[in-house]
Protein backbone atom coordinates (compact mmCIF):
# COMPACT_ATOMS: atom_id res chain seq x y z
CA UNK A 1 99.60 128.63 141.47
CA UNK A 2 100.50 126.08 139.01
CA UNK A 3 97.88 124.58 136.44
CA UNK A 4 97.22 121.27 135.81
CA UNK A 5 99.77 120.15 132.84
CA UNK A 6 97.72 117.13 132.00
CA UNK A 7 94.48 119.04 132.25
CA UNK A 8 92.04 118.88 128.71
CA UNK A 9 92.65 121.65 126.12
CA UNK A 10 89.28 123.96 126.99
CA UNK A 11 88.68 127.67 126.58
CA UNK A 12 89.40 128.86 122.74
CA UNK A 13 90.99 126.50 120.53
CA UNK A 14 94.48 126.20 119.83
CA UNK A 15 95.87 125.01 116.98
CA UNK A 16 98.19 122.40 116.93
CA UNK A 17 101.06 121.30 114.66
CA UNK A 18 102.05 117.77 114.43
CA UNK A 19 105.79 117.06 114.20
CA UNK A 20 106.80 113.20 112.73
CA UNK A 21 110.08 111.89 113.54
CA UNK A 22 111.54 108.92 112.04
CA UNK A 23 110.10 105.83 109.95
CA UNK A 24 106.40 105.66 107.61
CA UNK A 25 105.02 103.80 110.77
CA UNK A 26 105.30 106.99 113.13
CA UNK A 27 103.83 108.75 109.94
CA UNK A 28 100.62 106.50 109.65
CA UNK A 29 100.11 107.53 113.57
CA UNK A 30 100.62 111.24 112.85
CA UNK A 31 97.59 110.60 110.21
CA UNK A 32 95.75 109.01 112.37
CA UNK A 33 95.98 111.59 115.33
CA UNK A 34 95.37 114.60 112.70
CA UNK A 35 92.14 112.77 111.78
CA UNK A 36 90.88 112.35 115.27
CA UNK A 37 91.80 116.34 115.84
CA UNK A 38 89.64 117.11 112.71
CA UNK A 39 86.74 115.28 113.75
CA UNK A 40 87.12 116.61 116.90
CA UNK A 41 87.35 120.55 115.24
CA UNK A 42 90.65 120.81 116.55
CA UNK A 43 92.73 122.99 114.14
CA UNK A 44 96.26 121.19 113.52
CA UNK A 45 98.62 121.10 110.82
CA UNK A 46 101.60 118.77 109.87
CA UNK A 47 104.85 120.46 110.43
CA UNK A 48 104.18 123.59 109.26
CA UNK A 49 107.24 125.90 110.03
CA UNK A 50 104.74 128.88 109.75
CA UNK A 51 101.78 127.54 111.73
CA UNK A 52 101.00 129.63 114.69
CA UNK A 53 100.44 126.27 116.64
CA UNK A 54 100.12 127.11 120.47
CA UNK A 55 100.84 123.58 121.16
CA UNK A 56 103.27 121.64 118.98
CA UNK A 57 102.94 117.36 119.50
CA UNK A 58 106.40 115.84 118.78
CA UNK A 59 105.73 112.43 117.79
CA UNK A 60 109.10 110.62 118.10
CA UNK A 61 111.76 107.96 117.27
CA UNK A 62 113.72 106.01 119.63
CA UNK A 63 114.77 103.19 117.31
CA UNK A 64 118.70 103.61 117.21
CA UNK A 65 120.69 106.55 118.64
CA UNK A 66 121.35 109.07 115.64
CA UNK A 67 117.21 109.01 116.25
CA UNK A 68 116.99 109.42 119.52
CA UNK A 69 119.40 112.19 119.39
CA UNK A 70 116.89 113.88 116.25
CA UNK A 71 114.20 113.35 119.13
CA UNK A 72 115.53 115.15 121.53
CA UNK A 73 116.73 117.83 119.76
CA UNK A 74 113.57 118.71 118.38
CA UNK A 75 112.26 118.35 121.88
CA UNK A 76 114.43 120.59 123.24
CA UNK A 77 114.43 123.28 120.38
CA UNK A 78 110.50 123.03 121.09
CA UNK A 79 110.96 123.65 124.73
CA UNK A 80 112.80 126.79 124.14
CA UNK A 81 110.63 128.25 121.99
CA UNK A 82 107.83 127.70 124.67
CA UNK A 83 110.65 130.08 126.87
CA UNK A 84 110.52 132.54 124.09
CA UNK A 85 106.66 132.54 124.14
CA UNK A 86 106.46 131.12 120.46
CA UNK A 87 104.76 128.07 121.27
CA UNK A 88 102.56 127.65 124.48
CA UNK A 89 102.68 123.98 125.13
CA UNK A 90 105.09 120.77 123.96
CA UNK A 91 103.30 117.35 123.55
CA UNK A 92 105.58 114.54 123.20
CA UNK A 93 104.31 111.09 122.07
CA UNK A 94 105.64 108.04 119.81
CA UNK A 95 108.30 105.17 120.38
CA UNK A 96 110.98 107.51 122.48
CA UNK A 97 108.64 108.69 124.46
CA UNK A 98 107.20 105.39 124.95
CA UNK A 99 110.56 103.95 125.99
CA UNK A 100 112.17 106.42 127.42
CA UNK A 101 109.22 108.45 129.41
CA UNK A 102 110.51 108.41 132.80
CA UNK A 103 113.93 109.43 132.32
CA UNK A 104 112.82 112.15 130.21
CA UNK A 105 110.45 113.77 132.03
CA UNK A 106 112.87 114.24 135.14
CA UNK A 107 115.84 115.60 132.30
CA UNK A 108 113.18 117.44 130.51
CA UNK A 109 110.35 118.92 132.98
CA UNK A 110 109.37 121.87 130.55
CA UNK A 111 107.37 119.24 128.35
CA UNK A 112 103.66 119.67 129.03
CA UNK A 113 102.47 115.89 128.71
CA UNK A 114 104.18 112.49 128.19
CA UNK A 115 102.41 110.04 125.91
CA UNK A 116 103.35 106.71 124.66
CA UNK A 117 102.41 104.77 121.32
CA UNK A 118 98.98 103.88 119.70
CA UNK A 119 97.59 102.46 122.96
CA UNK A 120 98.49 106.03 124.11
CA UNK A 121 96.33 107.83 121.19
CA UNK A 122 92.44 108.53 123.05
CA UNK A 123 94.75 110.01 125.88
CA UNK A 124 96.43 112.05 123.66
CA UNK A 125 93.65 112.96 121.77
CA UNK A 126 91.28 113.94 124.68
CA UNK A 127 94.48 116.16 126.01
CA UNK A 128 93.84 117.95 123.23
CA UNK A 129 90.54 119.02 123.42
CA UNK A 130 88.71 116.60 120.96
CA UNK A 131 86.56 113.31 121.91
CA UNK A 132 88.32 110.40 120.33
CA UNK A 133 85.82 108.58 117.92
CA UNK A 134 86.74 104.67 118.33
CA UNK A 135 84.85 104.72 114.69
CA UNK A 136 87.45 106.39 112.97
CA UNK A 137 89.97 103.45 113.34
CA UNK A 138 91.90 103.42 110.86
CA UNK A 139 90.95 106.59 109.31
CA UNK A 140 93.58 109.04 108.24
CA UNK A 141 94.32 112.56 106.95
CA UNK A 142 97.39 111.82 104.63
CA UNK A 143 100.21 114.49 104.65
CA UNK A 144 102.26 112.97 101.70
CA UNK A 145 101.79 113.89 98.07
CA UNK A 146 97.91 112.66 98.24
CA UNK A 147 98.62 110.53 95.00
CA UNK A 148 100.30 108.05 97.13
CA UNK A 149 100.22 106.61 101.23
CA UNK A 150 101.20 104.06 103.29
CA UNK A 151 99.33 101.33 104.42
CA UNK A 152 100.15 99.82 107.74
CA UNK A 153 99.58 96.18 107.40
CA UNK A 154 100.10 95.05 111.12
CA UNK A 155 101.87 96.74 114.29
CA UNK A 156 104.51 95.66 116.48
CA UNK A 157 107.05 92.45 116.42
CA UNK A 158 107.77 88.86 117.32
CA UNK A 159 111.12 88.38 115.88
CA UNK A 160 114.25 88.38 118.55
CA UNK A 161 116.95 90.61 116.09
CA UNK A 162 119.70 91.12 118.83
CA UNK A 163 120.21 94.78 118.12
CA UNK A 164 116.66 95.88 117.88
CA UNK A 165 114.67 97.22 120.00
CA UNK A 166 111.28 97.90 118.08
CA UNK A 167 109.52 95.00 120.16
CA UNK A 168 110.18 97.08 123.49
CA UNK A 169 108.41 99.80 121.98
CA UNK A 170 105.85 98.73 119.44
CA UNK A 171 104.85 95.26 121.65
CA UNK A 172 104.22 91.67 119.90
CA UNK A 173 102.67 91.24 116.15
CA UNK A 174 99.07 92.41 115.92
CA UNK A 175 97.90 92.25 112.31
CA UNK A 176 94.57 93.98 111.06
CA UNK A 177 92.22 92.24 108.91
CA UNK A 178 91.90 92.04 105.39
CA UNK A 179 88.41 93.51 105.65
CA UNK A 180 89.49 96.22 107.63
CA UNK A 181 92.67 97.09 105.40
CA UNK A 182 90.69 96.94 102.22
CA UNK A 183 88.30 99.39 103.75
CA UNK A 184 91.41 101.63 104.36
CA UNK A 185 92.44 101.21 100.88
CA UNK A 186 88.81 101.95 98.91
CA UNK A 187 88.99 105.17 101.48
CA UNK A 188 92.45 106.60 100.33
CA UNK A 189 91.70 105.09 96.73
CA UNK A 190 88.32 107.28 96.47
CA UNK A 191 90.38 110.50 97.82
CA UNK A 192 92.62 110.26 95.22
CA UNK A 193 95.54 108.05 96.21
CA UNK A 194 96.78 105.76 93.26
CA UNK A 195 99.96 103.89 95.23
CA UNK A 196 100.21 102.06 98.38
CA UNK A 197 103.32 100.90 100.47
CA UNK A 198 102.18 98.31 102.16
CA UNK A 199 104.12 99.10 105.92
CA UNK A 200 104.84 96.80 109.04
CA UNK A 201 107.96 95.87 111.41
CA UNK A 202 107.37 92.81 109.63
CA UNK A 203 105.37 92.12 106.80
CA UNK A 204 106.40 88.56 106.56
CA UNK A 205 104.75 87.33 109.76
CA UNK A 206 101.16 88.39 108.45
CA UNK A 207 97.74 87.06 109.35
CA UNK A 208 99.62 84.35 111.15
CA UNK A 209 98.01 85.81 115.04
CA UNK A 210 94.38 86.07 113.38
CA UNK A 211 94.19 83.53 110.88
CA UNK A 212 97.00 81.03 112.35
CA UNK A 213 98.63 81.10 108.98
CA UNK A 214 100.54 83.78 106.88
CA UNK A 215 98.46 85.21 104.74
CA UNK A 216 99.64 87.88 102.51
CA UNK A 217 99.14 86.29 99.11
CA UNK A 218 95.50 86.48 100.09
CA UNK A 219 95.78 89.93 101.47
CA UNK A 220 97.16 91.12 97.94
CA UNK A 221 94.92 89.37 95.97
CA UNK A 222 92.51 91.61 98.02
CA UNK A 223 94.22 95.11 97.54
CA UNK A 224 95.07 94.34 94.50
CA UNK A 225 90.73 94.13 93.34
CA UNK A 226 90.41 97.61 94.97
CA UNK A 227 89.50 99.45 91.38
CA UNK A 228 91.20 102.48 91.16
CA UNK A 229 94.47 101.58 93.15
CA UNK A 230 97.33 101.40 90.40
CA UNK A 231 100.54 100.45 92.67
CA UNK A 232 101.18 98.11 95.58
CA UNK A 233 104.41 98.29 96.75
CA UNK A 234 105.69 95.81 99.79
CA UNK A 235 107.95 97.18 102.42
CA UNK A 236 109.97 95.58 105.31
CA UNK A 237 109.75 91.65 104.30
CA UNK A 238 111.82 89.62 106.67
CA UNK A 239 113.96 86.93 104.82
CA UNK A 240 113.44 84.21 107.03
CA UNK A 241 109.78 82.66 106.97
CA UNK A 242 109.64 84.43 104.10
CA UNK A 243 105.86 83.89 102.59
CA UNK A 244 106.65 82.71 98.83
CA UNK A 245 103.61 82.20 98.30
CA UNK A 246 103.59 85.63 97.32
CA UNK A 247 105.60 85.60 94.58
CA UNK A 248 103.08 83.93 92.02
CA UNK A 249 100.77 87.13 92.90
CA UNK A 250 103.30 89.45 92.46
CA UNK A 251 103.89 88.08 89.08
CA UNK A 252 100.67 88.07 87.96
CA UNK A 253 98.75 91.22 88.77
CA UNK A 254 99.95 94.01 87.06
CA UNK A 255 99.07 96.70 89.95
CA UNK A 256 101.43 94.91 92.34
CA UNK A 257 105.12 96.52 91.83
CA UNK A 258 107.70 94.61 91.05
CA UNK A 259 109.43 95.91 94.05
CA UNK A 260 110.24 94.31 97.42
CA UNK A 261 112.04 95.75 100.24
CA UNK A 262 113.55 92.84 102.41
CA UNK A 263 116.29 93.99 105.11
CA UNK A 264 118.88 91.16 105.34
CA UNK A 265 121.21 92.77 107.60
CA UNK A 266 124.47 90.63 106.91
CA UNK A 267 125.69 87.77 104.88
CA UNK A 268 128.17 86.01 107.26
CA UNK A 269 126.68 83.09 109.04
CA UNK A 270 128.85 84.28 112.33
CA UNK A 271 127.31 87.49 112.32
CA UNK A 272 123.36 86.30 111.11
CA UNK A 273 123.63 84.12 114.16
CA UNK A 274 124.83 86.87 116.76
CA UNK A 275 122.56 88.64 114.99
CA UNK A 276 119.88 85.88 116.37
CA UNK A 277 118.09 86.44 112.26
CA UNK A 278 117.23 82.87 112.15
CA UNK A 279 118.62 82.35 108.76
CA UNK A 280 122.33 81.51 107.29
CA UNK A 281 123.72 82.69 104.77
CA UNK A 282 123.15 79.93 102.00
CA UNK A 283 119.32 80.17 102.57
CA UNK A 284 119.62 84.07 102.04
CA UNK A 285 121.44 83.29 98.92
CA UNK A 286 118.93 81.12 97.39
CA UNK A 287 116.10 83.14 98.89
CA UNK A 288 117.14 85.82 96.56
CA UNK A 289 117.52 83.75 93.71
CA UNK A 290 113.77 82.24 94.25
CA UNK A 291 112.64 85.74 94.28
CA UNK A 292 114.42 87.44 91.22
CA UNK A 293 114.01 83.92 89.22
CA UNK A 294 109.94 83.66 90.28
CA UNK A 295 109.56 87.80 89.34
CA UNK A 296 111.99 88.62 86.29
CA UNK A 297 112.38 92.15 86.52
CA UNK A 298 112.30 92.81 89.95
CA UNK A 299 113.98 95.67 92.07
CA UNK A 300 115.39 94.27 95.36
CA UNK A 301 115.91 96.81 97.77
CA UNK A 302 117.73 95.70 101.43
CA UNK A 303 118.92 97.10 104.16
CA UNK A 304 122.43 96.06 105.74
CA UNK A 305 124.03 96.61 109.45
CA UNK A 306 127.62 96.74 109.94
CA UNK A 307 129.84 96.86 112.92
CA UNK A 308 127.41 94.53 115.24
CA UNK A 309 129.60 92.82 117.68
CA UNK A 310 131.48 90.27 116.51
CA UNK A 311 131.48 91.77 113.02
CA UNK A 312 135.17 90.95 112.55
CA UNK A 313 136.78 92.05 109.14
CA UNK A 314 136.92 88.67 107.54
CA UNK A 315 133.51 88.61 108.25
CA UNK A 316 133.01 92.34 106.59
CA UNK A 317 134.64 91.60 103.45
CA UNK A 318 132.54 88.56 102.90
CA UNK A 319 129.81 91.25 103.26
CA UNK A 320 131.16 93.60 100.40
CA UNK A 321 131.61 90.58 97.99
CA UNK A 322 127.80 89.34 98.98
CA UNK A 323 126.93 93.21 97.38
CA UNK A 324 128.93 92.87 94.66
CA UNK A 325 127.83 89.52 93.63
CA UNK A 326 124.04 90.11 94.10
CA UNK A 327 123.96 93.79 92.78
CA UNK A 328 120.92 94.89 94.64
CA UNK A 329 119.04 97.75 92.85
CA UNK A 330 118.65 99.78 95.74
CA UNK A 331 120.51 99.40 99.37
CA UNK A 332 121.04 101.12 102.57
CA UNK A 333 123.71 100.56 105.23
CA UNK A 334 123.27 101.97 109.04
CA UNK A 335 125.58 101.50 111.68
CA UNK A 336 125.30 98.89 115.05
CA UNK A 337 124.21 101.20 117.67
CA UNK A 338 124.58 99.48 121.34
CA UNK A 339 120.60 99.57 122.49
CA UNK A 340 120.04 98.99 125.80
CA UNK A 341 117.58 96.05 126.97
CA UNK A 342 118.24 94.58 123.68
CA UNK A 343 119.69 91.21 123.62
CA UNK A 344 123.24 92.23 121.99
CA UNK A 345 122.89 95.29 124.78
CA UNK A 346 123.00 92.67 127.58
CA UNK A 347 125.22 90.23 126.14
CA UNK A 348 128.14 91.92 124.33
CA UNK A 349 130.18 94.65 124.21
CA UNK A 350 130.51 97.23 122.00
CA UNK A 351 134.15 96.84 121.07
CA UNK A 352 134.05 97.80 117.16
CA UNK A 353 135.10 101.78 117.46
CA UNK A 354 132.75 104.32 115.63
CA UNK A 355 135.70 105.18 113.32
CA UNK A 356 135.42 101.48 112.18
CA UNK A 357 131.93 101.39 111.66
CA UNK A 358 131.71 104.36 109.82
CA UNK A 359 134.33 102.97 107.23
CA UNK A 360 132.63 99.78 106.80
CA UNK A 361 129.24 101.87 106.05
CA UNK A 362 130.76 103.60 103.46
CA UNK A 363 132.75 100.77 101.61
CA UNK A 364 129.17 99.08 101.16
CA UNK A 365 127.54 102.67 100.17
CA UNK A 366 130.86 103.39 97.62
CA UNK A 367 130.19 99.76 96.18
CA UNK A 368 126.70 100.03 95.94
CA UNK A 369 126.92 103.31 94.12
CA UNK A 370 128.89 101.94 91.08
CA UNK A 371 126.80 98.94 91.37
CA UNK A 372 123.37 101.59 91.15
CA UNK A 373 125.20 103.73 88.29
CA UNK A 374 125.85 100.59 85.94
CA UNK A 375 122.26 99.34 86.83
CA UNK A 376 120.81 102.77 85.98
CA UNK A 377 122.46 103.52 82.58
CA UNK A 378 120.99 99.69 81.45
CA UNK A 379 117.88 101.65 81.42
CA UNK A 380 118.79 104.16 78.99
CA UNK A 381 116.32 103.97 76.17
CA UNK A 382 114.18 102.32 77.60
CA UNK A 383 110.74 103.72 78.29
CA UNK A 384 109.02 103.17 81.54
CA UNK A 385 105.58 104.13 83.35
CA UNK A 386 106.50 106.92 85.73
CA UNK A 387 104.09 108.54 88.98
CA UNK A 388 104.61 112.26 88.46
CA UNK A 389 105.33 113.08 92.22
CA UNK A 390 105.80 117.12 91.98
CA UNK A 391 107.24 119.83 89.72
CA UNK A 392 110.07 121.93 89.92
CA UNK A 393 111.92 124.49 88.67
CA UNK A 394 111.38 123.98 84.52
CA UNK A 395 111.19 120.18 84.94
CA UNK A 396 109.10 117.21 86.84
CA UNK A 397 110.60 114.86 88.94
CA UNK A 398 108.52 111.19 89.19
CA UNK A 399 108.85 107.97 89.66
CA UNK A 400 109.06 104.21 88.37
CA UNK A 401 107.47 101.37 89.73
CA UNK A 402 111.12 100.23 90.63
CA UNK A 403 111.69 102.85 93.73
CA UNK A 404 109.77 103.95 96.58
CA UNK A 405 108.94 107.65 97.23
CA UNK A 406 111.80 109.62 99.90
CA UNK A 407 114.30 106.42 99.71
CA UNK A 408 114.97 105.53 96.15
CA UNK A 409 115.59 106.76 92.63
CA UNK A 410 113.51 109.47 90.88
CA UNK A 411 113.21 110.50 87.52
CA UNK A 412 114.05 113.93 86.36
CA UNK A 413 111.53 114.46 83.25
CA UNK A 414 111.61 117.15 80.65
CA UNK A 415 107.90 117.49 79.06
CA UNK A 416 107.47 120.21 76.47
CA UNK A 417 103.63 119.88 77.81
CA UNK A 418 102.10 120.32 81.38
CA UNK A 419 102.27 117.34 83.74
CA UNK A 420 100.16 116.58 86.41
CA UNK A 421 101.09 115.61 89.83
CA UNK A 422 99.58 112.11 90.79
CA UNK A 423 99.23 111.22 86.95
CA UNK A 424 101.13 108.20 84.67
CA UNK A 425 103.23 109.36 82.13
CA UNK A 426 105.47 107.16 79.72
CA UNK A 427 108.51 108.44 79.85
CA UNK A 428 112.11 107.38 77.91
CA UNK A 429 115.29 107.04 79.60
CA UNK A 430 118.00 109.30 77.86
CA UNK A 431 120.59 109.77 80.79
CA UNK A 432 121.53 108.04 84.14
CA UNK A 433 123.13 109.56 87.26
CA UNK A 434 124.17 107.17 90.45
CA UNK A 435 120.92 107.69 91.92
CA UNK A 436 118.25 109.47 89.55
CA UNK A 437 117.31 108.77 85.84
CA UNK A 438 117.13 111.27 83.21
CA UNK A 439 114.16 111.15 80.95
CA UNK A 440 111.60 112.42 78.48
CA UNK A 441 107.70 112.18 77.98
CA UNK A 442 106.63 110.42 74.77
CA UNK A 443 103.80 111.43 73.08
CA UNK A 444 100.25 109.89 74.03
CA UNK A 445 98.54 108.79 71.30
């Protein structure tokens, strides 16, 4: 006799151990659903390789196809582990799942229970033996450092970016209130955290389905009187509508980072338009000369896509000497994947081979390493305010306010004293590598 797959956890409990694939948004969920399960007394953990989890929840990425591939991987290697008798159930939730949940549960039948996104989380929760509490909305058990977490400012997407297909999975713009997100923020604040990364598909677009208007200047004005919360740091600004309203704010208060994460994709005004950005390539230009001339000092990190169709080589080039012009303190390149349901999906071809792409990726990556080596031995000597994120062997490695925890620089310090995790240190530059800074604590006074 079979038993009911979709039937609640009962009997003893079983721990759980939560698996997070992909981006800082599928991480915030993860928090969210490990809070629920410890309100509920459900034992879990957070990828814990030697948790003796009877039922593992995959929470996974469907966003391009190196991800999906990740996914189902990880599904599958959970699957036979259940043959082996290691694991007694596998939970799969998140944006693959979401997308992709009846195809996969006819490939993949030895999964326990399908589940989508957020909508998808009392479901999921109640599967699991706990009662979801609608009054912990928006509370979280972090599983990063604890000095530091991300803040998810809004869910889901308007924009209509040909190759994306984020709005199939996450749904249209929903942002949360100020109220509610400086809640969030005293809450983290009073457990210890000192930095947020302010997270959405789109920051740009916020407050503009609540309050009819953008309204992130306000919203960091607001974070930024939380006492106790040292760094702000904005993530995932889109370049066109972008709010700069924000920029006085940024300039002023001394907790925001001067830091900014803005993907622009591509420079050519062929490919921006296939690319259905709404924005050309002289507004991008002076876009990131408002910013950089409105907050001296300020890291620009972007994100760029080759090999979209239509990307022809002219139009690549004109992308390398956009990089090389605007020397971008931090950058990352991925590579067109062909997404079905998307708008290039349905109206191009793929035509630009793999073999192509992957040479145009790393032309951008080998010219934006000598462009990050020249900008990181400016700072030699120079003495900066850096996070202490962990210690290893005989040294510390930490941040600046200039790069963002798992996807930028770090700073390798030497200290003659004990550091402390989650603490400010001043430390001086005295060497520079492509991608990490050297340095040395000063003495506090």
């Amino acid at each position: 006799m079979h038993s009911n797959p979709h039937k609640r956890i009962q009997q003893e409990q079983v721990r759980v151990n939560v698996i997070t694939l992909g981006c800082s948004k599928n991480l915030v969920d993860s928090e969210q659903l490990l809070a629920q399960l410890d309100a509920g007394g459900v034992p879990a953990t957070h990828e814990d390789p030697a948790s003796e989890a009877g039922i593992v929840v995959i929470n996974t990425c469907g966003f391009i196809d190196r991800a999906k591939e990740e996914s189902v991987n990880t599904i599958l290697d959970y699957v036979d582990r259940k043959a082996r008798g290691e694991v007694e159930q596998v939970i799969v939730t998140g944006c693959l799942s979401h997308r992709y949940k009846d195809e996969l549960k006819v490939e993949i039948p030895e999964v326990d229970a399908w589940f989508g996104n957020q909508e998808d989380l009392p479901q999921l929760v109640r599967r699991l033996g706990a009662d979801y509490k609608q009054e912990l909305l928006g509370e979280r058990r972090t599983v990063t450092d604890g000095h530091y977490a991300y803040l998810k400012i809004a869910e889901g997407c308007n924009r209509p970016c040909s190759f994306c297909a984020i709005p199939l999975m996450r749904g249209k713009h929903n942002s949360r209130s100020i109220e509610f997100l400086v809640q969030e923020a005293q809450h983290l604040v009073g457990r210890g955290v000192k930095e947020l990364m302010l997270i959405a598909q789109d920051l740009t677009y916020y407050g503009i389905d609540i309050y009819g208007k953008r309204r992130l200047d306000d919203l960091l004005r607001a974070l930024s009187d939380v006492e106790g919360l040292e760094w702000i740091r904005l993530h995932y600004a889109y370049p066109s509508g972008f709010p700069v309203e924000i920029l006085p704010v940024m300039r002023e208060r001394s907790n925001i980072c001067n830091y900014l994460d803005m993907p622009l994709q591509h420079i050519s005004d062929e490919v921006l338009k296939a690319m259905r950005r709404g924005i050309n390539k002289q507004r991008t230009v002076d876009l990131v000369k408002r910013i950089r001339d409105e907050v001296p000092g300020l890291a620009l990190r972007t994100t760029l896509l080759v090999g979209h169709p239509g990307e022809t080589e002219a139009a690549h080039q004109e992308l390398l000497r956009f990089v090389e012009e605007s020397r971008f303190d931090r950058l990352g390149v991925f590579t067109y994947s062909h997404e079905e349901n998307t708008h290039a999906g349905n109206a191009f071809e793929d035509l630009i081979d793999e073999e192509t792409k992957q040479r145009r990726h790393d032309e951008v990556m080998e010219l934006q390493m000598d462009i990050s080596l020249e900008l990181n031995r400016s700072r030699v000597g120079q003495t900066f305010k850096t996070l202490i994120d962990r210690e290893e062997s005989g040294y510390y490695v930490g941040r600046t306010e200039y790069d963002s925890p798992e996807v930028d620089n770090e700073v390798v310090v030497h200290s003659n004293r004990p550091l402390v995790a989650g603490q400010f240190y001043p430390v001086r530059i005295t060497d520079a590598m492509e991608y990490d800074l050297v340095g040395e604590v000063l003495p506090t006074a």
